[in-house]
Protein backbone atom coordinates (compact mmCIF):
# COMPACT_ATOMS: atom_id res chain seq x y z
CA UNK A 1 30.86 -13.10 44.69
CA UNK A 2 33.99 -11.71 43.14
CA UNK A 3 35.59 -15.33 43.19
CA UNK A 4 32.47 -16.89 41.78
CA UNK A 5 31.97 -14.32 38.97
CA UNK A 6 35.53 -14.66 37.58
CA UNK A 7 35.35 -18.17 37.54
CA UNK A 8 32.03 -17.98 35.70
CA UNK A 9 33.79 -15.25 33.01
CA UNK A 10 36.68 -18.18 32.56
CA UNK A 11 33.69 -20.88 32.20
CA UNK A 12 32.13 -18.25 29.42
CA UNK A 13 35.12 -17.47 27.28
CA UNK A 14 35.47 -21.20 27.68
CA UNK A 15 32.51 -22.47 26.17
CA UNK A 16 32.41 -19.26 23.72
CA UNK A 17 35.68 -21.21 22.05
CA UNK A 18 34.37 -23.91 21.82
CA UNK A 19 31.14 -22.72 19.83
CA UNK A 20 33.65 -20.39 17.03
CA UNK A 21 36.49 -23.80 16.91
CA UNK A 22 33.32 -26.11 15.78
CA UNK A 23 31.66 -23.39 13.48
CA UNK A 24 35.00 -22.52 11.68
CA UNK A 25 35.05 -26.11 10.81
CA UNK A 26 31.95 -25.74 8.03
CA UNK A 27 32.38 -21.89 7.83
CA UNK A 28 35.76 -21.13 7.05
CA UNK A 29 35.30 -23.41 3.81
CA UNK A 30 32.51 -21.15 2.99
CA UNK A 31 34.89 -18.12 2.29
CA UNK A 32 34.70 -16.45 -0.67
CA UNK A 33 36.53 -13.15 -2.05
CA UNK A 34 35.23 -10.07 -2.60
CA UNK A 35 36.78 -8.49 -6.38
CA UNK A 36 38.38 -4.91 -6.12
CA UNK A 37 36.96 -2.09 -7.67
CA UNK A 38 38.17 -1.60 -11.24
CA UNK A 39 40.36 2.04 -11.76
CA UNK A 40 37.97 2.88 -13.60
CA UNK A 41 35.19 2.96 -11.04
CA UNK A 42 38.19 4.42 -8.72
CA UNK A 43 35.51 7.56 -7.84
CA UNK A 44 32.99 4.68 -5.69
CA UNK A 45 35.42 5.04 -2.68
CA UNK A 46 34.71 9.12 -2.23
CA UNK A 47 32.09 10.45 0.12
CA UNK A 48 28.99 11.10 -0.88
CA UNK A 49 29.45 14.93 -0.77
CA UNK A 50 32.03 14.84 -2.46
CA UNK A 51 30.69 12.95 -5.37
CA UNK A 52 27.58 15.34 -5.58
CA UNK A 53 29.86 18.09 -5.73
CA UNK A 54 31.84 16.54 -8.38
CA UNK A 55 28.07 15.87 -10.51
CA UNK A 56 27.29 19.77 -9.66
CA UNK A 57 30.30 20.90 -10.95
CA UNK A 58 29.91 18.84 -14.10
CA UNK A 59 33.57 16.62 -13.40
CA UNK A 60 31.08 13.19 -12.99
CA UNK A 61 27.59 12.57 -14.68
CA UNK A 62 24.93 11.25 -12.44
CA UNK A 63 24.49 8.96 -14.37
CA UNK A 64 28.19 7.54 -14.96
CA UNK A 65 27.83 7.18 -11.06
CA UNK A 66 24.98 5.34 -11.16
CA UNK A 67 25.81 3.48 -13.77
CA UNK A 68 28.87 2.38 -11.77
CA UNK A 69 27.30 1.02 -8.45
CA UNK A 70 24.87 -0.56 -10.34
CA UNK A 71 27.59 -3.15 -11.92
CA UNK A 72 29.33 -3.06 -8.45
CA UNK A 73 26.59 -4.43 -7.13
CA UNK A 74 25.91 -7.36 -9.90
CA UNK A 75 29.91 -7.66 -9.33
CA UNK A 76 29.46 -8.43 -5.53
CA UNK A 77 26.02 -9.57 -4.44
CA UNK A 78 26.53 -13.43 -5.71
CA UNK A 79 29.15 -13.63 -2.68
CA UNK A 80 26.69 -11.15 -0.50
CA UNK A 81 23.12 -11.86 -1.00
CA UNK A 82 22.53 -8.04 0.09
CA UNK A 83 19.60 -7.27 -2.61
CA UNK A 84 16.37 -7.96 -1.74
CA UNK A 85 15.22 -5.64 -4.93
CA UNK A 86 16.06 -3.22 -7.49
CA UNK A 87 15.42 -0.46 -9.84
CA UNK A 88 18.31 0.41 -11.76
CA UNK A 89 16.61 1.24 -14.87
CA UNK A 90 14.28 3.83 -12.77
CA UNK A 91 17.58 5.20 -10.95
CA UNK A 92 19.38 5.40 -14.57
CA UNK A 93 16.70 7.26 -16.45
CA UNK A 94 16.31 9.70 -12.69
CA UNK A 95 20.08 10.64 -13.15
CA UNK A 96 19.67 11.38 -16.61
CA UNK A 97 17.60 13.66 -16.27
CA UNK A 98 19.69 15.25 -13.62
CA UNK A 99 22.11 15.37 -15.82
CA UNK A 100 20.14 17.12 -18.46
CA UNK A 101 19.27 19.68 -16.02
CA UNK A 102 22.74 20.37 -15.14
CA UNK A 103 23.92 20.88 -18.59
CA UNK A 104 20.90 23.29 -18.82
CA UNK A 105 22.71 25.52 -16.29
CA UNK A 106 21.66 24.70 -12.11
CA UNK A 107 19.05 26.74 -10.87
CA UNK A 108 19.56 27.65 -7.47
CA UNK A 109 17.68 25.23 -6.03
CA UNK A 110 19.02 22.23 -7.36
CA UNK A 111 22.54 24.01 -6.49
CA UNK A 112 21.41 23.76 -2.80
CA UNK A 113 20.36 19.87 -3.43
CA UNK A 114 23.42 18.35 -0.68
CA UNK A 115 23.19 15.00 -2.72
CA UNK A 116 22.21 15.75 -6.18
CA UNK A 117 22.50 12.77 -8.28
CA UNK A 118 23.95 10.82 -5.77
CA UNK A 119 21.85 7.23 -5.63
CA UNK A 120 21.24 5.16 -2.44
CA UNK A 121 19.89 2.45 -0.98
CA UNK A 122 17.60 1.49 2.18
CA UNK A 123 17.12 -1.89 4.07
CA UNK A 124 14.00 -3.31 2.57
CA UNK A 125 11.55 -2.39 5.83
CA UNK A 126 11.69 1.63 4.26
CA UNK A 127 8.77 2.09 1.98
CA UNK A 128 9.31 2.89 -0.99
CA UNK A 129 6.73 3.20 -3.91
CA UNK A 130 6.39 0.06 -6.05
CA UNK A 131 8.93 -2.08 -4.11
CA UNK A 132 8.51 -4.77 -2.19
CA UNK A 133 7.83 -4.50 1.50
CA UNK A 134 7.80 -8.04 3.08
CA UNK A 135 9.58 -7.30 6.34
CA UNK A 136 11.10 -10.53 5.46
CA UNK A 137 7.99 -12.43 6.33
CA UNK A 138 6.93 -15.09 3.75
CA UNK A 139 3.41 -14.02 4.60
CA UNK A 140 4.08 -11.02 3.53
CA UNK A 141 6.20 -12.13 0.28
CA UNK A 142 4.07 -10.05 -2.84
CA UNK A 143 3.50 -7.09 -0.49
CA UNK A 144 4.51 -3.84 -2.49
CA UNK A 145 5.06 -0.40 -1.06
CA UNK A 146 2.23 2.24 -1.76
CA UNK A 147 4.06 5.36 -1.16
CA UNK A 148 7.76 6.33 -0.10
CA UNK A 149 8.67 6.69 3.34
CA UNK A 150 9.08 10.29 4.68
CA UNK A 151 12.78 9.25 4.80
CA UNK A 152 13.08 8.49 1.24
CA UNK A 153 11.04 11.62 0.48
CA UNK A 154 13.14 13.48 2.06
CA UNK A 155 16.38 12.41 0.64
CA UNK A 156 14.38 12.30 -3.17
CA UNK A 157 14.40 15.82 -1.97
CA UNK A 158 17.84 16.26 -1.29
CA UNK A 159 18.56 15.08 -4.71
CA UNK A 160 19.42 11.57 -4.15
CA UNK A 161 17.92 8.82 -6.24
CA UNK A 162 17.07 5.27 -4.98
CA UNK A 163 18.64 2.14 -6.75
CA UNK A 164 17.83 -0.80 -4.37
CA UNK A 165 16.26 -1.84 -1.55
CA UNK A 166 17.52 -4.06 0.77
CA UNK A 167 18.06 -7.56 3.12
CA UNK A 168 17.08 -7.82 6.18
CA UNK A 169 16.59 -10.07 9.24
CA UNK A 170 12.66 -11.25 9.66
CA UNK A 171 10.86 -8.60 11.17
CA UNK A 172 14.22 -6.69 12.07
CA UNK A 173 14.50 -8.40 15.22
CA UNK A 174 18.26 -10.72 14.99
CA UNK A 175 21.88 -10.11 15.10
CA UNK A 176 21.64 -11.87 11.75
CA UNK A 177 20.34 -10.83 8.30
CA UNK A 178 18.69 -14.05 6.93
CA UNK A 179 14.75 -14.60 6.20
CA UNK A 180 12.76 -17.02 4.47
CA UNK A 181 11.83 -14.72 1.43
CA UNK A 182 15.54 -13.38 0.08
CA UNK A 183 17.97 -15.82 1.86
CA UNK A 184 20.76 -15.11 4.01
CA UNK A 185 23.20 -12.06 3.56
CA UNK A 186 26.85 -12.52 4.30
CA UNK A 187 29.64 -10.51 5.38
CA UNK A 188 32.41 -9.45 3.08
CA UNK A 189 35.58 -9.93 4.94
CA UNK A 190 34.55 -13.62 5.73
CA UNK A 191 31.50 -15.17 3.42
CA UNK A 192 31.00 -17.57 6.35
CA UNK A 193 30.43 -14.76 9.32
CA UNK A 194 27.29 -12.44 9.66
CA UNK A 195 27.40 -8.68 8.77
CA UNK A 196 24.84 -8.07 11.43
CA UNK A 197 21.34 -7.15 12.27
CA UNK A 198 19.15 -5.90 11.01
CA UNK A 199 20.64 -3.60 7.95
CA UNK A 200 23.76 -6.24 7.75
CA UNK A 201 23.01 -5.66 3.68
CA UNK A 202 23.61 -2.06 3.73
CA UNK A 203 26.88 -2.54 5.93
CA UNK A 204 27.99 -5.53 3.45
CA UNK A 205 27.41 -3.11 0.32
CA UNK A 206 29.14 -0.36 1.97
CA UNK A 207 32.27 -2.20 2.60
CA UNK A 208 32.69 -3.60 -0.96
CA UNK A 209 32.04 -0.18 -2.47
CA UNK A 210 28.56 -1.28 -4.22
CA UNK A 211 26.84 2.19 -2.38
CA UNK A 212 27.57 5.46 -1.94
CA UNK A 213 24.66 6.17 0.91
CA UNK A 214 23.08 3.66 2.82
CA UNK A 215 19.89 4.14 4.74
CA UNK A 216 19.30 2.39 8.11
CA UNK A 217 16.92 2.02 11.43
CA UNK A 218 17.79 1.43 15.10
CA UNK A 219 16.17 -0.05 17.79
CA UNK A 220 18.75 -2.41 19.01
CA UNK A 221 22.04 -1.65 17.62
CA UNK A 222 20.71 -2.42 13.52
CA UNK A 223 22.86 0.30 12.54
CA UNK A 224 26.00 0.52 14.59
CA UNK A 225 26.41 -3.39 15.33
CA UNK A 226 26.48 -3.99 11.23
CA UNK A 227 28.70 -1.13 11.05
CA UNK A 228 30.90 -2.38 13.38
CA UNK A 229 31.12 -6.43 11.72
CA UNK A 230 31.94 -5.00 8.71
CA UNK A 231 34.59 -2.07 9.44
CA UNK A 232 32.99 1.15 8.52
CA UNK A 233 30.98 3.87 10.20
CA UNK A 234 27.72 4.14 11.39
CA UNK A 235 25.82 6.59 13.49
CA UNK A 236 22.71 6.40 15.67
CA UNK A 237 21.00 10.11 16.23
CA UNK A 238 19.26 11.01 19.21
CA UNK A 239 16.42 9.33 19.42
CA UNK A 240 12.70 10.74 18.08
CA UNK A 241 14.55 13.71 15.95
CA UNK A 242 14.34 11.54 12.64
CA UNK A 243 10.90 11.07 10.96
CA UNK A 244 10.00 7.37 10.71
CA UNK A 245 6.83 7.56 9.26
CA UNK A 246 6.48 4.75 6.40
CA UNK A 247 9.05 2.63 8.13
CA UNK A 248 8.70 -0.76 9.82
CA UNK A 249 4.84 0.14 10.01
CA UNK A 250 5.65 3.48 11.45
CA UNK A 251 3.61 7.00 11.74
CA UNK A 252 6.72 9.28 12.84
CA UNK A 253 4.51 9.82 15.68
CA UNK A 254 5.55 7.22 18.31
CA UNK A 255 7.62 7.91 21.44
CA UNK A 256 10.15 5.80 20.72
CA UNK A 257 14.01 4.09 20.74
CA UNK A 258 13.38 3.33 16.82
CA UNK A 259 15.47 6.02 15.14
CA UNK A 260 16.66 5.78 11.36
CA UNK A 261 20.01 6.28 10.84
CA UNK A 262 22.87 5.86 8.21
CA UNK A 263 25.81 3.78 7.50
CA UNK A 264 28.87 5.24 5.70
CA UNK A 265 32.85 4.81 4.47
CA UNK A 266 33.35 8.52 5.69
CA UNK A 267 32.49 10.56 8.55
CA UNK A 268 31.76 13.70 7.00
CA UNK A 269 28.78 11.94 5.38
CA UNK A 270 26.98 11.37 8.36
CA UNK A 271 26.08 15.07 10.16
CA UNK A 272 24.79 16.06 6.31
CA UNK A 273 22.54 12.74 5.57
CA UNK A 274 21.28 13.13 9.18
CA UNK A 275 20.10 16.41 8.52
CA UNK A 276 18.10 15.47 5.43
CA UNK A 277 16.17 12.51 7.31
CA UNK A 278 15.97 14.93 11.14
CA UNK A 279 13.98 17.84 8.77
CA UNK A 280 12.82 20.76 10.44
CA UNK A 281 14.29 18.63 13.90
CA UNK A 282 17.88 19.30 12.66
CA UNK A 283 18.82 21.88 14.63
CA UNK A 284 18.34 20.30 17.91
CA UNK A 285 21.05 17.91 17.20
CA UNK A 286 23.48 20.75 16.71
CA UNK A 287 25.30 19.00 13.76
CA UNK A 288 26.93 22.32 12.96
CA UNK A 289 28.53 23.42 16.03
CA UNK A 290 32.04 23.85 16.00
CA UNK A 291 33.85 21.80 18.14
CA UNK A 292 37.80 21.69 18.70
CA UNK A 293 38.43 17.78 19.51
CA UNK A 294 40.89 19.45 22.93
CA UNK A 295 38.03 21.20 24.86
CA UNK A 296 35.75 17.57 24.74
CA UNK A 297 36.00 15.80 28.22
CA UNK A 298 36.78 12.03 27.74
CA UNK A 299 35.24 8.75 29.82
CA UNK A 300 35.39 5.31 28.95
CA UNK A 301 34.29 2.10 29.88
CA UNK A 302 36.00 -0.72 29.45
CA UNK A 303 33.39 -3.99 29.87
CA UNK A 304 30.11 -4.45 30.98
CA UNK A 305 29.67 -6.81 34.23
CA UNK A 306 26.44 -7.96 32.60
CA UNK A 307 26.18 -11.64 33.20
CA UNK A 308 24.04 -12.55 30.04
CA UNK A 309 26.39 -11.12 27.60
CA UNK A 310 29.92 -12.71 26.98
CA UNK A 311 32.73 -11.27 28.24
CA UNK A 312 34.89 -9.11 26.00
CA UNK A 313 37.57 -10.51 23.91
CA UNK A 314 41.36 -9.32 24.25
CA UNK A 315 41.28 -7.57 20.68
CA UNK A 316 38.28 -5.35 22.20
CA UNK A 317 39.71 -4.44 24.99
CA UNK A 318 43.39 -3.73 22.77
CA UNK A 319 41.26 -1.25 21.03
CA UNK A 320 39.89 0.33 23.75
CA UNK A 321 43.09 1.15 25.14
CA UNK A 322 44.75 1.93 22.09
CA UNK A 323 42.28 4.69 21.63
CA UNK A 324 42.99 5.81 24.99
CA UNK A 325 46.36 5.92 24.90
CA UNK A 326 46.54 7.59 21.56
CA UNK A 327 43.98 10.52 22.97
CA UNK A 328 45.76 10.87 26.13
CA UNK A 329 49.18 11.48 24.10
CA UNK A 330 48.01 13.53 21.33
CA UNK A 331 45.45 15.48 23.26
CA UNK A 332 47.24 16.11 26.49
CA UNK A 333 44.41 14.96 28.59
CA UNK A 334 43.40 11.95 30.83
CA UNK A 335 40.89 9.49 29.34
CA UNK A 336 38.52 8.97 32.66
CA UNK A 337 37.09 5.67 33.92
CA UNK A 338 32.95 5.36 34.00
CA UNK A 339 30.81 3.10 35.47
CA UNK A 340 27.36 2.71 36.44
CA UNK A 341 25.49 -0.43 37.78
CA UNK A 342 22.79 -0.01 35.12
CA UNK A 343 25.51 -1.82 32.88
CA UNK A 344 25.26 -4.64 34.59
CA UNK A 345 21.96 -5.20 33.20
CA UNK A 346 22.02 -3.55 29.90
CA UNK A 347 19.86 -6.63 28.32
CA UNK A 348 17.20 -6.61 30.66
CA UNK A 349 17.06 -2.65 30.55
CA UNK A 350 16.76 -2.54 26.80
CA UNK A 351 14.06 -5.59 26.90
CA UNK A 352 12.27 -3.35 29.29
CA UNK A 353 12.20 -0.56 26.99
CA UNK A 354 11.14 -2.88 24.29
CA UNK A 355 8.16 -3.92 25.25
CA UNK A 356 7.28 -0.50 25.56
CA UNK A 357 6.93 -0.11 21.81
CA UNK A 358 4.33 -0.31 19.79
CA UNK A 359 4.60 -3.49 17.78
CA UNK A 360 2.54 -6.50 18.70
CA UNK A 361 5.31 -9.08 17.30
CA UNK A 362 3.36 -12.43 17.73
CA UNK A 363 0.03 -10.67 15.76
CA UNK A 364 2.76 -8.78 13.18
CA UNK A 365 4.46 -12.40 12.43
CA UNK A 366 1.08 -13.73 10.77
CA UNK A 367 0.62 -10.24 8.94
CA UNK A 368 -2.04 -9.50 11.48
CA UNK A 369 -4.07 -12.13 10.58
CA UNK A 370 -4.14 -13.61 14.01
CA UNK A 371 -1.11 -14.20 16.79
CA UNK A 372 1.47 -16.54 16.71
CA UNK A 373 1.64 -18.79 19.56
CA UNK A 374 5.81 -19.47 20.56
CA UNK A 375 4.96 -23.21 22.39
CA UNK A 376 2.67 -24.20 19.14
CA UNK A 377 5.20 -22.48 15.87
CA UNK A 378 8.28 -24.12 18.23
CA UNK A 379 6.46 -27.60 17.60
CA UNK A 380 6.05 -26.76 14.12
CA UNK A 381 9.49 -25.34 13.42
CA UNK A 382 10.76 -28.72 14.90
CA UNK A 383 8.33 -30.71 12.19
CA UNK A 384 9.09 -28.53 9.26
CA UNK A 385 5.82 -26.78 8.96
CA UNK A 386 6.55 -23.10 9.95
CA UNK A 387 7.90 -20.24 7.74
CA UNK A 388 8.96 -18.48 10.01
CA UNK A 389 12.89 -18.18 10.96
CA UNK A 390 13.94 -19.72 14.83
CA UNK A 391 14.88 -16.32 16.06
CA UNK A 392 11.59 -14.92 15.67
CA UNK A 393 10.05 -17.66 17.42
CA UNK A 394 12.37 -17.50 20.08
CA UNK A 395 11.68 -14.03 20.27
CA UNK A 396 8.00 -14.83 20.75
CA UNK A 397 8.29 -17.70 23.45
CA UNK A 398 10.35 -14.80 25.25
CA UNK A 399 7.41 -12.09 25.02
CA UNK A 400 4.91 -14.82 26.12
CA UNK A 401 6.74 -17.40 28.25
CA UNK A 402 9.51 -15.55 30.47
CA UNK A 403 8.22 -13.60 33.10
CA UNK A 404 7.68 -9.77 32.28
CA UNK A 405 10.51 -7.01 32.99
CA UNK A 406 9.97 -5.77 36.65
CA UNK A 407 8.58 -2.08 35.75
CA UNK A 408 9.31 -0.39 38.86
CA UNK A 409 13.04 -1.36 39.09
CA UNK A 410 13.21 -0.93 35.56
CA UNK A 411 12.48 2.49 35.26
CA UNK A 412 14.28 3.75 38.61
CA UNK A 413 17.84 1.86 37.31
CA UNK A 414 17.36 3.85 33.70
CA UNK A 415 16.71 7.28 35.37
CA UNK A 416 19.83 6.51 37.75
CA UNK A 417 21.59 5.54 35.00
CA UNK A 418 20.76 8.72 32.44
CA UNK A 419 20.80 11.22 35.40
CA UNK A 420 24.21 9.97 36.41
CA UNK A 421 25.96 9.36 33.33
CA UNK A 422 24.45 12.63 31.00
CA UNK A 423 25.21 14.68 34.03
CA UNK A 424 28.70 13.28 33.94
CA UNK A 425 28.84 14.22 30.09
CA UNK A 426 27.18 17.37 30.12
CA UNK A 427 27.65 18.80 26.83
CA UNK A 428 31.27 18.66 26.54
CA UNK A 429 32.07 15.26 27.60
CA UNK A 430 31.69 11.19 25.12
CA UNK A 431 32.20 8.22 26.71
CA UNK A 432 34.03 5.40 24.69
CA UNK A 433 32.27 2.30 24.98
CA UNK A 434 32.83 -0.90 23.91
CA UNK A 435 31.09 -2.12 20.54
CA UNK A 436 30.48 -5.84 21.45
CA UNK A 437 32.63 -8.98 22.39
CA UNK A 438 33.96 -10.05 19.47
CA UNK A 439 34.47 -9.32 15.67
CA UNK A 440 31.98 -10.87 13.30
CA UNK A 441 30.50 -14.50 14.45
CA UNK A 442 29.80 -16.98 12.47
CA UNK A 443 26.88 -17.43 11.01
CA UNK A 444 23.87 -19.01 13.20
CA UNK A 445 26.25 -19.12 16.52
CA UNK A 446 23.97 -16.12 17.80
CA UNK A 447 21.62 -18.91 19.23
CA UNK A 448 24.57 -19.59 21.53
CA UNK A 449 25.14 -16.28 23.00
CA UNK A 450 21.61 -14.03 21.54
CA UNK A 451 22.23 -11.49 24.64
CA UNK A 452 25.50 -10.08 22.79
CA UNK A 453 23.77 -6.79 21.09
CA UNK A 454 23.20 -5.58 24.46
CA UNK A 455 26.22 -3.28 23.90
CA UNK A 456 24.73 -1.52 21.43
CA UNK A 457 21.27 -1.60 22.67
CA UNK A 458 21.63 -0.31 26.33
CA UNK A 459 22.08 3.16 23.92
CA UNK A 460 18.69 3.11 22.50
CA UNK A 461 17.12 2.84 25.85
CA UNK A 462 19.14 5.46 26.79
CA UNK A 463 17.90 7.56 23.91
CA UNK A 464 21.27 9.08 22.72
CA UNK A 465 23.49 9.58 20.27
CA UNK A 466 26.36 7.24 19.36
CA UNK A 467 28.71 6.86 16.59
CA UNK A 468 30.39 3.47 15.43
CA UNK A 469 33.98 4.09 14.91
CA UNK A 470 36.41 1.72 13.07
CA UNK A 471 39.98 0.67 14.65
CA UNK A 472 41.82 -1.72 12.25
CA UNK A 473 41.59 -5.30 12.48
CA UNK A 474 41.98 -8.34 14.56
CA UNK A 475 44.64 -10.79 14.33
CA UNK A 476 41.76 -13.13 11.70
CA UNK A 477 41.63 -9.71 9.49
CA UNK A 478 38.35 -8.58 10.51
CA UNK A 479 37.26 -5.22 11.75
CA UNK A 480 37.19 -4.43 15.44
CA UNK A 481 35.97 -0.78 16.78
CA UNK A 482 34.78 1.24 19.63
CA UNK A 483 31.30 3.66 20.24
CA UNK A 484 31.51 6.74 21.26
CA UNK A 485 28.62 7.85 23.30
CA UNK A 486 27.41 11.33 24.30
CA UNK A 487 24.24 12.94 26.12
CA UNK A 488 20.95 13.40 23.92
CA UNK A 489 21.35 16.48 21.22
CA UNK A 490 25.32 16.62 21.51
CA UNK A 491 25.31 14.37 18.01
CA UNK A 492 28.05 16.74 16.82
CA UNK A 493 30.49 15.74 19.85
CA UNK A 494 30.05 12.24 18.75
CA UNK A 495 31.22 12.75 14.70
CA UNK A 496 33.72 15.19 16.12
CA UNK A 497 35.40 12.28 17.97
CA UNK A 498 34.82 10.41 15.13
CA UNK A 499 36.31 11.86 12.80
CA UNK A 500 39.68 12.59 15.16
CA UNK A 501 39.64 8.77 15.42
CA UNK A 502 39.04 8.29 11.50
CA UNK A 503 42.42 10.53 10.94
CA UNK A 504 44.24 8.93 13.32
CA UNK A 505 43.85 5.20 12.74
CA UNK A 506 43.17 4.93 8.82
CA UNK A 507 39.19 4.68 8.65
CA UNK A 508 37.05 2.53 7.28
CA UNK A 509 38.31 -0.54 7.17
CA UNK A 510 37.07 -1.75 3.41
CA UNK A 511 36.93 -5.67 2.11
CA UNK A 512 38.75 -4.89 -1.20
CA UNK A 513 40.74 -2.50 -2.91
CA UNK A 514 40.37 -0.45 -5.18
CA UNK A 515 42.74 -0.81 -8.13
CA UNK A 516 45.01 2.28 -8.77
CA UNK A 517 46.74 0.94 -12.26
């Protein structure tokens, strides 16, 4: 078995060649460059905390910021396609009247607003009132928000304002953030690549400095695996502490792997904006414990043996070990090897999970208006007559043609797997885990290997935190990374690491500059 598996790894990375050498014929003539940031807009690479700080203390208007992403964005989104909509002259006339209120001395409860006059933006499935809210289904193309999520209540609350809303794969379900009703978004190292699925906008804006906080879901990796393509942070919070009511047809009342999350240039954004959207279920997360980076036990893992998902590519594994190495000199400890055979099968376990939600795809695809039927909207795709995207169809002829996950042997391989590795953790211990197999793909070569995610979505059915984390580039200039991985509630072990990580190999890796003269 050992024989036949290697060869079959060989045949894989094989055939995985062949797909990127005949893609990066058509794509690589599709690159475009992303401008720097003017000096002048030099303040739209600082956190967000430390730009509300800087509004509080009356060193930036609100409204100056805003002002400035909102030409950032009409600077970058012709090469990006990350906008599904806007309100800029909503967000402008919001921040000036934060800034009145400011000059009229702070009352102590704006003071305590962590993001006052800070503006954001949210993948286009987060409700929010008067925007559009098509889930990227052309059915569903003049459907407008009624009220704001709980989400963006909460960070209205907080004192942030929303600008846009944004792109986002058809009914969140790709590695790819394309539909029929805004087009496809692109990444922003390399035009012709994807920035991921499914909040692949919000990643793109982030790493060309068009926003300052970017709101984002979960249920497959749609927050870490954009983070990841495009070289910047990302975090996934344990899941069911963050409300999702008024998201992707939500209640907030759903047991579930869907979590909201956020994607960022810095990690000391992340534990803040997580409490905002976690509420009164902050505190279980523990994002304020203090932790020093030497008393955290360390595990990694260095691939998955899961035969539906393509083997890792040297410049993953380099980063692995470079991250090892680095803790095991600097730290004075011993990174520890990890394995369980629930890895092995991190697709099918996720899948499993999956179809334990609530959605109803094939009756959400027509806007439930009736159910989609994979054999019959297949036929159709084939003759031109279906608006919906290949991937959801797929998805379908999946759900209703492939036999069902086995429910017995699903459930006993998660609990071995969670019992086994959380006990392992405890609440002192991450595990370092591979991201995926490659750097950004090219665009539509996801139909060639659509099991890839599963790196990133073996952690929602495991319901636990994880933190994308940044570690240069690959030999083609893109960003490559690593998770890190701890047991549910021990969010703060996962920024801690982090953040150690951020210091020690240069952070987000941005795709521009910003001009210092």
């Amino acid at each position: 078995m050992g024989l036949l598996r290697t060869i079959c790894v060989y045949i894989r990375i094989f055939l995985d060649s062949v797909v990127d050498f005949f893609y990066s014929l058509y794509w690589n003539n599709k690159k475009a460059v992303i401008p720097n940031v003017e000096k002048k807009h030099a303040f739209l690479a600082e956190s967000a905390t430390s730009l509300a700080s800087k509004i509080k203390q009356k060193e930036l208007k609100s409204e100056e910021l805003v002002q400035a992403v909102i030409e950032r964005i009409k600077q970058v989104n012709p090469h990006l396609n990350a906008i599904a909509a806007d309100r800029y002259d909503a967000a402008l006339k919001e921040a000036r009247e934060i800034d009145k209120k400011i000059a009229e001395g702070l009352s102590e409860e704006f003071a305590n607003k962590p993001f006052l006059g800070v503006p954001f933006t949210a993948k286009e499935s987060q409700g929010i009132e008067g925007m559009p809210l098509t889930m990227g289904l052309w059915c569903r193309r003049n459907e407008k928000a009624t009220a704001d999520s709980e989400a963006v209540i909460r960070l209205k609350e907080a004192g942030a304002i929303p600008i846009a809303s944004t792109n986002l794969p058809e009914m969140l379900i790709w590695q790819e953030t394309r539909n029929p009703v805004y087009g496809m978004t692109n990444n922003p190292h390399h035009t012709g690549r994807t920035p991921g699925g499914s909040s692949g906008a919000e990643a793109a804006l982030t790493a060309s400095y068009a926003t300052i906080v970017s709101l984002c879901s979960d249920i497959g990796g749609s927050t870490r695996m954009p983070a990841f393509y495009c070289g910047v942070f990302g975090h996934h919070p344990t899941a069911g502490t963050t409300n999702t009511k008024g998201s992707f047809y939500r209640t907030g009342e759903e047991d579930s792997m869907y979590c909201l999350g956020f994607i960022s240039k810095h990690v000391e954004d992340l534990a803040p904006l997580t409490k905002v959207v976690a509420g009164d279920k902050a505190s279980l997360l523990k994002l304020d414990r203090k932790i020093d980076i030497k008393d955290i036990k360390f595990y990694y893992l260095d691939a998955s043996k899961d035969c539906l998902v393509s083997p890792l590519r040297p410049e993953m594994t380099d980063a692995m070990q470079r991250v090892i190495c680095k803790i095991n000199e600097n730290l004075n400890t011993t990174v520890q090897p990890y394995y369980h055979k629930g890895f092995n099968y991190m697709y099918k376990i996720w899948n499993y999970w999956l179809s334990k939600e609530p959605e109803d795809l094939p009756k959400m695809l027509t806007n439930n208006a009736g159910k989609v039927n994979g054999v019959l909207e297949l036929f159709k795709k084939m003759l031109g007559l279906s608006r919906l995207c290949l991937f959801s169809i797929i998805r379908v002829l999946e759900k209703q043609v492939l036999p069902k996950p086995q429910e017995e042997w699903s459930e006993e391989i998660t609990k071995s797997l969670k019992d086994d590795l959380f006990t392992k953790l405890g609440d002192d211990g991450v595990l370092l885990f591979p991201s995926g197999p490659q750097a950004a793909p090219y665009h539509y070569s996801f139909f060639f290997r659509p099991y890839n995610f599963a790196y990133w979505a073996i952690v929602n059915a495991l319901k636990c935190p994880a933190t994308q984390v940044p570690i240069g580039k690959n030999s083609q200039d893109l960003p490559i990374g690593i998770q890190v991985l701890a047991a549910p509630y021990n969010d703060a072990l996962c920024l801690t690491v982090a953040k150690y990580l951020e210091t020690e190999f240069g952070g987000a890796v941005t795709a521009c500059k910003v001009k210092t003269s």
